[in-house]
Every structure is written in structure tokens, then in C-alpha cells.
Protein backbone atom coordinates (compact mmCIF):
# COMPACT_ATOMS: atom_id res chain seq x y z
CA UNK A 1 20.84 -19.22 -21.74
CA UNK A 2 17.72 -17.64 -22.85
CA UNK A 3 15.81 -14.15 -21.56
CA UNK A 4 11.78 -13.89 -22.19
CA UNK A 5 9.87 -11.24 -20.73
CA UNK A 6 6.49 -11.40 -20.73
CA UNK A 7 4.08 -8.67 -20.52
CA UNK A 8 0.33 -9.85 -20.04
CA UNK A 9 -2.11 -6.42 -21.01
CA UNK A 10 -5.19 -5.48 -22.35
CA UNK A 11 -5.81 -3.19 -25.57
CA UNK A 12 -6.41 -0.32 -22.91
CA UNK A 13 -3.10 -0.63 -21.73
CA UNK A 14 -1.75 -0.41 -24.84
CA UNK A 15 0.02 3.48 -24.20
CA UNK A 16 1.05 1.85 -20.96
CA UNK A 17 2.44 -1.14 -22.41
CA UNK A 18 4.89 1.07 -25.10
CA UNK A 19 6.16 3.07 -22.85
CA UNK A 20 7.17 0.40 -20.62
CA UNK A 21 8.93 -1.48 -23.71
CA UNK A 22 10.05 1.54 -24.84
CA UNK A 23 12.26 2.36 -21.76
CA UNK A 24 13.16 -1.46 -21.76
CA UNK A 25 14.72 -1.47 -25.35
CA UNK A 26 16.70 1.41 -24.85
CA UNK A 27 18.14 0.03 -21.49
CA UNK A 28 19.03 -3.15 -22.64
CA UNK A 29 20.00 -2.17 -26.87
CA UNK A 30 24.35 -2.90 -25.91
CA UNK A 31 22.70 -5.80 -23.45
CA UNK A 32 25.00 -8.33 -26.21
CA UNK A 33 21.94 -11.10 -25.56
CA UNK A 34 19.11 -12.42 -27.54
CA UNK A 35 15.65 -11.83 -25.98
CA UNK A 36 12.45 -13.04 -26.88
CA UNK A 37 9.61 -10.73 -25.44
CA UNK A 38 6.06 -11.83 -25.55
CA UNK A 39 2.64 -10.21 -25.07
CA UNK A 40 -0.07 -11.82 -23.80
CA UNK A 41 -3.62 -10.60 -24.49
CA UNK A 42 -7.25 -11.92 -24.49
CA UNK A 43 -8.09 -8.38 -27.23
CA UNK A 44 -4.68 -6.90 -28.47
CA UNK A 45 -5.77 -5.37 -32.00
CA UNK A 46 -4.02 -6.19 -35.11
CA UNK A 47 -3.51 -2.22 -35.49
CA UNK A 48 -1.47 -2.05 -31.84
CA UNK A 49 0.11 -5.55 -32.77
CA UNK A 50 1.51 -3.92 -35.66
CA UNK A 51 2.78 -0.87 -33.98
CA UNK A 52 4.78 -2.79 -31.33
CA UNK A 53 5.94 -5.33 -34.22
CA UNK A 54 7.53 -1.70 -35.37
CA UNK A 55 8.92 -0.44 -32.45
CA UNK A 56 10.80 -3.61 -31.36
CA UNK A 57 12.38 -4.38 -35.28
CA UNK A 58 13.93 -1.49 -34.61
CA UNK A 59 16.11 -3.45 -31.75
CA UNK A 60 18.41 -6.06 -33.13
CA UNK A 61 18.38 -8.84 -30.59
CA UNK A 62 14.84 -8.42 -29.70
CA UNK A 63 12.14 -10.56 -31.29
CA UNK A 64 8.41 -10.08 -30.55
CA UNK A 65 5.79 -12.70 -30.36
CA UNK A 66 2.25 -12.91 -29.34
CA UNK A 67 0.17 -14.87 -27.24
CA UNK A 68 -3.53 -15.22 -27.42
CA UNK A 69 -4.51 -15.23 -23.49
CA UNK A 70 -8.27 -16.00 -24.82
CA UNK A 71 -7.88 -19.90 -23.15
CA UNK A 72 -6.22 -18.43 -20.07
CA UNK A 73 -9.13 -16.72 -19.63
CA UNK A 74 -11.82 -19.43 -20.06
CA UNK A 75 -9.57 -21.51 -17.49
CA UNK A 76 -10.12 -19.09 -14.77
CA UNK A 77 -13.76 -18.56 -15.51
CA UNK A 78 -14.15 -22.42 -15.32
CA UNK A 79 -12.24 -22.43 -11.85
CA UNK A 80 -14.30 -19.27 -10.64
CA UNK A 81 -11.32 -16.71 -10.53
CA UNK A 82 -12.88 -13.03 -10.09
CA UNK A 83 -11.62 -10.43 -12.78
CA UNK A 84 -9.52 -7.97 -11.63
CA UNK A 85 -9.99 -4.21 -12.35
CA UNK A 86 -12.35 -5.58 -15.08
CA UNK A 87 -10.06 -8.27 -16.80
CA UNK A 88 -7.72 -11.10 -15.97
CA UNK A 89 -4.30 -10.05 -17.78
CA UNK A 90 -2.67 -10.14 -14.42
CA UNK A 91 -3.14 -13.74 -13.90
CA UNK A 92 -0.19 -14.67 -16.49
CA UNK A 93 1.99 -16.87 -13.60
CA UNK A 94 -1.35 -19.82 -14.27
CA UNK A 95 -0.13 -20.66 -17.93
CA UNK A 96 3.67 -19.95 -18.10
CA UNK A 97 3.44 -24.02 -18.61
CA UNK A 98 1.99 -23.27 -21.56
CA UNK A 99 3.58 -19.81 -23.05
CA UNK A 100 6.88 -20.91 -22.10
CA UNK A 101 6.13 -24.70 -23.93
CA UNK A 102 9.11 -24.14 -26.70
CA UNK A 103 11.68 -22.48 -24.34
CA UNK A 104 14.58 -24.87 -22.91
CA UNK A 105 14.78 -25.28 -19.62
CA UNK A 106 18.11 -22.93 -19.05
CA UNK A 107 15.62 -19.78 -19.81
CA UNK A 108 15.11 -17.41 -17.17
CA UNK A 109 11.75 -15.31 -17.80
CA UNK A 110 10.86 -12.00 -16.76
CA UNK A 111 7.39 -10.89 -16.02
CA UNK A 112 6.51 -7.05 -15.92
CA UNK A 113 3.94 -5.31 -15.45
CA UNK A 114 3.06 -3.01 -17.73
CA UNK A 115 2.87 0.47 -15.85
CA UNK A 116 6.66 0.79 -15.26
CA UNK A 117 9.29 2.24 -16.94
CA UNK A 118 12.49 0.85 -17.31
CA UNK A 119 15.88 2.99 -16.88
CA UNK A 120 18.86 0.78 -16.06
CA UNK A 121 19.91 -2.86 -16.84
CA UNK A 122 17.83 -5.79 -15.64
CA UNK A 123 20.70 -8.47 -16.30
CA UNK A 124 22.02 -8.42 -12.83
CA UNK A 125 18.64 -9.78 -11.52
CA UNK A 126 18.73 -12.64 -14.06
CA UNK A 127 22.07 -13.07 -13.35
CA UNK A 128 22.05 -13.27 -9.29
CA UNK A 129 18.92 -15.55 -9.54
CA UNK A 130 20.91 -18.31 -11.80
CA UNK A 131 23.60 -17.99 -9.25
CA UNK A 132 21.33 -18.70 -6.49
CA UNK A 133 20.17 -21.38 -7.56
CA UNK A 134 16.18 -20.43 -6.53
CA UNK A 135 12.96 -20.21 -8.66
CA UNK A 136 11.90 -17.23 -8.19
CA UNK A 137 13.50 -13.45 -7.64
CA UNK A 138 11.31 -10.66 -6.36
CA UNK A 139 11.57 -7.35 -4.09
CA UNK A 140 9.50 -7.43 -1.14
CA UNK A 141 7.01 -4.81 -0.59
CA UNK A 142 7.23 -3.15 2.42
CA UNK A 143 3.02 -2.42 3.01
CA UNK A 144 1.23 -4.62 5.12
CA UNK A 145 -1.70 -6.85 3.99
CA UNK A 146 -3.81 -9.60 5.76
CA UNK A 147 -2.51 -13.09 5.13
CA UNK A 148 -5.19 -15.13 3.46
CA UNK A 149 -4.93 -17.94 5.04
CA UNK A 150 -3.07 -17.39 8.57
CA UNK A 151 -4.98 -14.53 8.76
CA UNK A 152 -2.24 -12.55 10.01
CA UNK A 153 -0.07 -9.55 8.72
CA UNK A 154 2.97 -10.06 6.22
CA UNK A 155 4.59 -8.29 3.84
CA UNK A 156 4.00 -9.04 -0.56
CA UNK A 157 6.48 -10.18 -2.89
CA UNK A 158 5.60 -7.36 -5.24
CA UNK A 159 4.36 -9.38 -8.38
CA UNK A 160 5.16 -6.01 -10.96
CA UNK A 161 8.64 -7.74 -11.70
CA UNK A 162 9.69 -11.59 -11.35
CA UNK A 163 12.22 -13.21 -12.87
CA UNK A 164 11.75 -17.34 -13.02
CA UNK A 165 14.19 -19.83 -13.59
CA UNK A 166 11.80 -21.55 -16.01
CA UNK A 167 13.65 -25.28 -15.54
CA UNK A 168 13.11 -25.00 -11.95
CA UNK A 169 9.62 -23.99 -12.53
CA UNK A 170 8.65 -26.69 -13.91
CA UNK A 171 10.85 -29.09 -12.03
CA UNK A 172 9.08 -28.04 -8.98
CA UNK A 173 5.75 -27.74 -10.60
CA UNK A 174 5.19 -24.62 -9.50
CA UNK A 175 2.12 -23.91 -11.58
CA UNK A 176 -0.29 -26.70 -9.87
CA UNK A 177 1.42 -25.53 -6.57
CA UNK A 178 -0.73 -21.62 -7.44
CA UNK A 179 -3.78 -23.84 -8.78
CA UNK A 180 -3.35 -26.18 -4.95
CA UNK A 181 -3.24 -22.59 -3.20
CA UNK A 182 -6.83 -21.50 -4.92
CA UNK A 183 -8.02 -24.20 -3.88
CA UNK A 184 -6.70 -23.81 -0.48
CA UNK A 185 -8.39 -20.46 -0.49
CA UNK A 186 -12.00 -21.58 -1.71
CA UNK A 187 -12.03 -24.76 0.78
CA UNK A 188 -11.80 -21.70 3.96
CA UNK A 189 -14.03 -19.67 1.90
CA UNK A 190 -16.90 -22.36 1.48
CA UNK A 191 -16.37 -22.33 -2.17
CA UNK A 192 -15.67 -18.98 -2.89
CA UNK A 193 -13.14 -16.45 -4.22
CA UNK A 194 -12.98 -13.43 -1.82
CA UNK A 195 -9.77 -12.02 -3.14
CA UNK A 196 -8.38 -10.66 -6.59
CA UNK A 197 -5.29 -10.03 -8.58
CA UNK A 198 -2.45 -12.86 -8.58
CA UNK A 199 -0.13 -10.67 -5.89
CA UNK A 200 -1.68 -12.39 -2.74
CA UNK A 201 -1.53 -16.48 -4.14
CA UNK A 202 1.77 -16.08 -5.28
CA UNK A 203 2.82 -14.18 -1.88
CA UNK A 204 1.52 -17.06 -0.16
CA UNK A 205 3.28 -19.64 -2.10
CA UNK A 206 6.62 -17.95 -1.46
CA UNK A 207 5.18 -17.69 2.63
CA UNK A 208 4.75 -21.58 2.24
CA UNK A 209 7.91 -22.33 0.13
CA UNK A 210 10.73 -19.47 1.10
CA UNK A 211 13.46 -22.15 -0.43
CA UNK A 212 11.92 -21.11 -3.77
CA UNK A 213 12.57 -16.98 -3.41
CA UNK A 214 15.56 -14.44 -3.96
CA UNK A 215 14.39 -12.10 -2.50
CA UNK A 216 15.82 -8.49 -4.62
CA UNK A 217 17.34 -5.42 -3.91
CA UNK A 218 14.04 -2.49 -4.49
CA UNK A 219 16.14 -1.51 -7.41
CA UNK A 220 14.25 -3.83 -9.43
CA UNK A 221 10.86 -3.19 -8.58
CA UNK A 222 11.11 0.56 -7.50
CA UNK A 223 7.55 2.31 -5.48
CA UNK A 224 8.08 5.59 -5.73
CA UNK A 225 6.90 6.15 -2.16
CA UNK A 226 10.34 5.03 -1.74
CA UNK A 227 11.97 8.05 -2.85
CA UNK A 228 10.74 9.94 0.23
CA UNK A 229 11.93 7.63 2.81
CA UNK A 230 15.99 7.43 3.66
CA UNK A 231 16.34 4.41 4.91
CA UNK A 232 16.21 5.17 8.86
CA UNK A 233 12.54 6.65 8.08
CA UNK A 234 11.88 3.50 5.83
CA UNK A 235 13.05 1.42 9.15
CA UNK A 236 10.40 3.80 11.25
CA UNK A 237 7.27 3.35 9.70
CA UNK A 238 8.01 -0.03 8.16
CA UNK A 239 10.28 -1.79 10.51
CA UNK A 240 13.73 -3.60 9.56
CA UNK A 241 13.18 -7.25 8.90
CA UNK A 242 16.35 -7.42 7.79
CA UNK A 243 15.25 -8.25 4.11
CA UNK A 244 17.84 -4.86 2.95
CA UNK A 245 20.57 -3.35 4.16
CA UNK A 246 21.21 0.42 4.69
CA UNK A 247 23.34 0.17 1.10
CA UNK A 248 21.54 -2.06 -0.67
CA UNK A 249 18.76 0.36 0.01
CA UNK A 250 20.22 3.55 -0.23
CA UNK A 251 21.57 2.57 -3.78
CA UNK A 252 18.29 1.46 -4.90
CA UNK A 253 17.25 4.91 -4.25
CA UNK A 254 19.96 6.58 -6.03
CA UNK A 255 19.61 4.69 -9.36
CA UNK A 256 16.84 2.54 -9.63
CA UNK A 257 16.38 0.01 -12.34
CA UNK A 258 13.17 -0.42 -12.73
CA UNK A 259 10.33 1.86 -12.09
CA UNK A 260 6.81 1.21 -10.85
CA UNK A 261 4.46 3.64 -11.20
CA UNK A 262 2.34 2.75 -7.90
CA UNK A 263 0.34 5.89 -6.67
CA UNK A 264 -0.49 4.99 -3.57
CA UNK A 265 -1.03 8.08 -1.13
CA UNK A 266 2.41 9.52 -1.48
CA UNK A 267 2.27 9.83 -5.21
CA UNK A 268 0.04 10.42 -8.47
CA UNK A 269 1.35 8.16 -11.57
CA UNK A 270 2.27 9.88 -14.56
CA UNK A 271 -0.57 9.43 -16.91
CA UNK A 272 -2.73 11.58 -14.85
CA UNK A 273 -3.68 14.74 -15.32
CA UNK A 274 -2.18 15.67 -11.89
CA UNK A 275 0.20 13.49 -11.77
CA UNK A 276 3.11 14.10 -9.31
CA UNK A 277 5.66 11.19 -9.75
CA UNK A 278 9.05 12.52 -9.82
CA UNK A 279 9.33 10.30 -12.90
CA UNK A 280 6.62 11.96 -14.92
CA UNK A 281 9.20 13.67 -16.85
CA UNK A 282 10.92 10.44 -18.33
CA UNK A 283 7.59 9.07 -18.84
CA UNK A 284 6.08 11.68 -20.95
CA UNK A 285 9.38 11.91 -22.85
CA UNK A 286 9.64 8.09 -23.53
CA UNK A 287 5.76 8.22 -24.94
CA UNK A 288 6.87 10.64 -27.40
CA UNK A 289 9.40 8.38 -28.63
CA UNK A 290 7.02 5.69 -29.51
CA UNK A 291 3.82 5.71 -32.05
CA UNK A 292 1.60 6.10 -29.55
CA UNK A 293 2.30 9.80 -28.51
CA UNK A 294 -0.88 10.49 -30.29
CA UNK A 295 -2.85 8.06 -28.93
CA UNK A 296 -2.66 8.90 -25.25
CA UNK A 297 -5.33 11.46 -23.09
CA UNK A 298 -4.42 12.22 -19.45
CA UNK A 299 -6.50 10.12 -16.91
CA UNK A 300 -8.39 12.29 -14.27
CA UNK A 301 -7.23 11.84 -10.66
CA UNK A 302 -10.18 10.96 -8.60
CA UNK A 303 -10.77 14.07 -5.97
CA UNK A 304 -10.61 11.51 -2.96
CA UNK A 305 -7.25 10.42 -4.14
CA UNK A 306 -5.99 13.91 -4.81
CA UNK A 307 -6.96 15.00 -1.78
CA UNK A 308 -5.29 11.67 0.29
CA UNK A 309 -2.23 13.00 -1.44
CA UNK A 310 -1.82 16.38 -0.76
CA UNK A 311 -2.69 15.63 2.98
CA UNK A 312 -0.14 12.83 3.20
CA UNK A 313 2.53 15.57 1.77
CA UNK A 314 1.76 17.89 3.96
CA UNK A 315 1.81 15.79 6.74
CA UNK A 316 5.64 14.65 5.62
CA UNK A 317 6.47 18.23 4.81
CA UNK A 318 6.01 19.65 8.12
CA UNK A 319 6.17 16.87 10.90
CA UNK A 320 9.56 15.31 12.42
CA UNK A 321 10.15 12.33 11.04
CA UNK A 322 8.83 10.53 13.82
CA UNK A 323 6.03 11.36 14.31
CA UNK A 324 4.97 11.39 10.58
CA UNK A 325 6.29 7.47 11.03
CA UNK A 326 3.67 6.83 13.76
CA UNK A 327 0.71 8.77 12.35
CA UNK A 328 1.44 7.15 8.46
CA UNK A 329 1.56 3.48 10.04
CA UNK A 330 -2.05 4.16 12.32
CA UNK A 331 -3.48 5.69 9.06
CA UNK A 332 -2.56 2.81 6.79
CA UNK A 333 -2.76 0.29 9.24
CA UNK A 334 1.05 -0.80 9.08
């Protein structure tokens, strides 16, 4: 059996990007596998190429390859895809057909976004989704969104890790399945594209197809909003559907695998100048480690967002539990 992870970036996400491989080389160096990992970009530079070329021969096991995402990109243009936060790196489940071309079909792929940091092995997610016997392996996200096309509220397969059985893929055809759901989307919309970012068409793909989904402990795909909530205040403000149990959650909590470095209200990531993350620390210290330290300037947090944050808190600093449930869930519309 084969791993590939994929990262998809642009050159701006470059700092990102190290730190996240970083973290994931040093969790998996004893991991006693061969991994491919692969970097998608539409503008990588030949001068970051080379530094990650650098960082990962340092890992034997680990062999680095790039992809140009240039003709991903003119594909979405042609089928009127909006960019997201200015580019369309995030789109990288539409050609897996194509970047995963030379892989047999017994390789599982991981896909992961590149603001994380990784600090405990991601084998047991490959593992558990090969012994499921499903397509795809994601956590659940436990904030509420409007369905696209039921137009009704339901809960995201967070997108910022995935692992894919890659034969069952492309048994299943899953690609055209994401192209038939665009398409689904622009028939309501008269044409157009009213949403962004590849999070909501591959949510509703798993809504239409739940054979194809594992759904994963939050271990592997940790928010740290998470960190704040035990589990019965997790059940409070988002409800129990069941999807974890009090252990399975509890653990995730205690040593997660896999860190996402989602803001939101209850936390500022690590790159900002502010930020709050109780992660910042192994952030900043995994930077250093790679040769980018020097190439990295601390983001300013937006006053509005600042702001959200301290008031959200204070708000879970000095209300029962309850009642900061029922005032967080009218405020973000939960």
C-alpha cells in the first residue's frame, strides 16, 4: 500500500505550508512506510521549491514531487468556478484523476490543508479507512451552514484533512460525481456560482452519498474552539448527533493529531500578531526549525475580529455554561 499527501498552496502560503510539513515529518520520521508527498501550485517559485526539496531529503522515506496546478486552474475558469480568498488552490479534490494518474489503486491519499500543524501519527486514519472499506474519511464539523441545495441546516465534513481510498475513487468516479454537483448548483442558480471554496460541494456529495464517508474521530482534524468545550458543553451548544462519543471526544481533546489553525471567534491563529491559539507556542517553534524562520512577518488581526474574540472570552469566562451555550448558538446562528 501506498501513502500520498497532497498539499495544494500558493507561493503566499509558503511559511504556512513548511510549518505544516515540518510538524508532519517529524511525526511520522519512525512511521516504517514510504510516502510520496506532493505540492500542488499554479506559482510555487523555484527558490521555495528548492527549500522544501531540502527540508524533506532530510526524511528518509519521504519523497517530494511537484505538481503544476496551472491547468487545474484554467478548468475551473472554463466551468465558471469563483476564486476563493483570491486563488483556487483549495479546489485540489477536481483533478486527483489526474495528480494521482501513476499511483496504483491500493494508495490511500491524504489531503491537508496547509494551515495546520501536525503533532501525532496520522496512520490510524489511513488505517481505519482501508478497514472500512469507504472512500472517503473526514471529521465532521460541528458549525452549522445552509445546505445548498435543500436549503436547510447541516453540519460540514471539514475538508482541512481527507484521506481517500484512491481505487475506490475512481471506481466510483467520484470526481465527475463533484463536477455533476456544480452543475447541480448552477442549474438552481440560473447559471451561476453563488458559493466558494470546495468545503460545501464535497459536503454535499457525502449528504447525497453517506455509503462513501468514515466519518473520524476530531483528533484528526482538530478546531481549536474545541479545546474550550468538554464534551457536555460541546453537546449544549452543538447538540449530540451521535457522530462521537463522550471518549472518542474527550481523547481527541487530550492529544490531538492533527491541528487546524481555524480562528473563528474563540481563537486568533498563530501567525498573527495577536494571536491566542494555545498552539502558538509549537507553531512558532516548528517555523524556526525550517528555512523559512526568516521569511515570516506576523499578520495583523483585523480590530473587528479582535474585538469578536475578546467578547466571546469573556462571555465564556464569566457565564454558566448554559447560558453561554444558548447565547453562543443565537449569536452564530447554530
Amino acid at each position: 500500500m501506498k501513502t500520498v499527501i497532497l498539499y495544494s498552496i500558493t507561493e503566499s502560503y509558503r511559511v504556512k505550508l513548511a510549518v505544516a510539513l515540518k510538524s508532519l515529518l517529524e511525526a511520522h520520521k519512525a512511521c516504517g512506510r514510504d510516502v510520496d508527498i506532493i505540492i500542488q501550485s499554479a506559482d510555487i517559485s523555484e527558490g521555495t521549491k528548492a527549500l522544501l526539496s531540502g527540508m524533506v531529503a532530510a526524511y528518509p522515506g519521504f519523497a517530494l514531487k511537484f505538481q503544476d496546478g496551472n491547468e487545474l486552474v484554467a478548468r475551473l475558469k472554463e466551468k465558471g468556478f469563483l476564486e476563493y480568498r483570491g486563488n483556487y488552490s483549495c479546489y485540489k479534490f477536481f483533478d486527483l484523476d489526474n495528480v494521482l494518474a501513476d499511483y496504483p489503486d491500493d494508495t490511500v491519499c491524504l489531503i491537508c490543508d496547509a494551515d495546520t500543524y501536525v503533532q501525532g501519527s496520522l496512520l490510524g486514519a489511513v488505517d481505519a479507512l482501508r478497514a472500512s472499506g469507504k472512500i472517503l474519511a473526514m471529521v465532521r464539523e460541528p458549525f452549522r451552514s445552509y445546505s445548498l441545495l435543500a436549503r436547510e441546516r447541516f453540519a460540514d465534513w471539514n475538508t482541512g484533512f481527507v484521506a481517500i481510498d484512491v481505487g475506490l475513487w475512481r471506481k466510483q468516479g467520484v470526481e465527475q460525481l463533484l463536477y455533476e454537483a456544480l452543475d447541480a448548483v448552477k442549474a438552481q442558480e440560473g447559471g451561476r456560482i453563488r458559493i466558494t471554496g470546495d468545503q460545501a460541494l464535497m459536503t454535499m456529495l457525502c449528504y447525497q452519498h453517506i455509503d462513501f464517508v468514515l466519518t473520524l474521530p476530531p483528533k484528526y482534524n482538530f478546531l481549536p474552539a474545541l479545546h474550550l468545550y468538554d464534551f457536555d458543553l460541546f453537546c449544549k451548544i452543538f447538540g449530540d448527533d451521535g457522530s462521537y462519543t463522550r471518549e472518542v471526544y474527550e481523547q481527541s481533546r487530550e492529544a490531538p493529531a492533527f491541528l487546524h489553525m481555524i480562528g473563528g471567534n474563540n481563537f486568533i491563529p498563530p501567525w498573527h500578531r495577536h494571536g491566542t491559539t494555545p498552539y502558538r507556542r509549537l507553531w512558532l517553534d516548528s517555523l524556526r526549525s525550517t528555512p523559512f524562520a526568516d521569511d515570516w512577518q506576523e499578520e495583523a488581526t483585523p480590530l473587528s475580529s479582535y474585538l469578536m474574540y475578546l467578547l466571546v472570552r469573556l462571555a465564556y469566562r464569566i457565564l454558566p455554561a448554559g447560558l453561554y451555550a444558548a447565547l453562543y448558538k443565537k449569536a452564530a446562528h447554530i
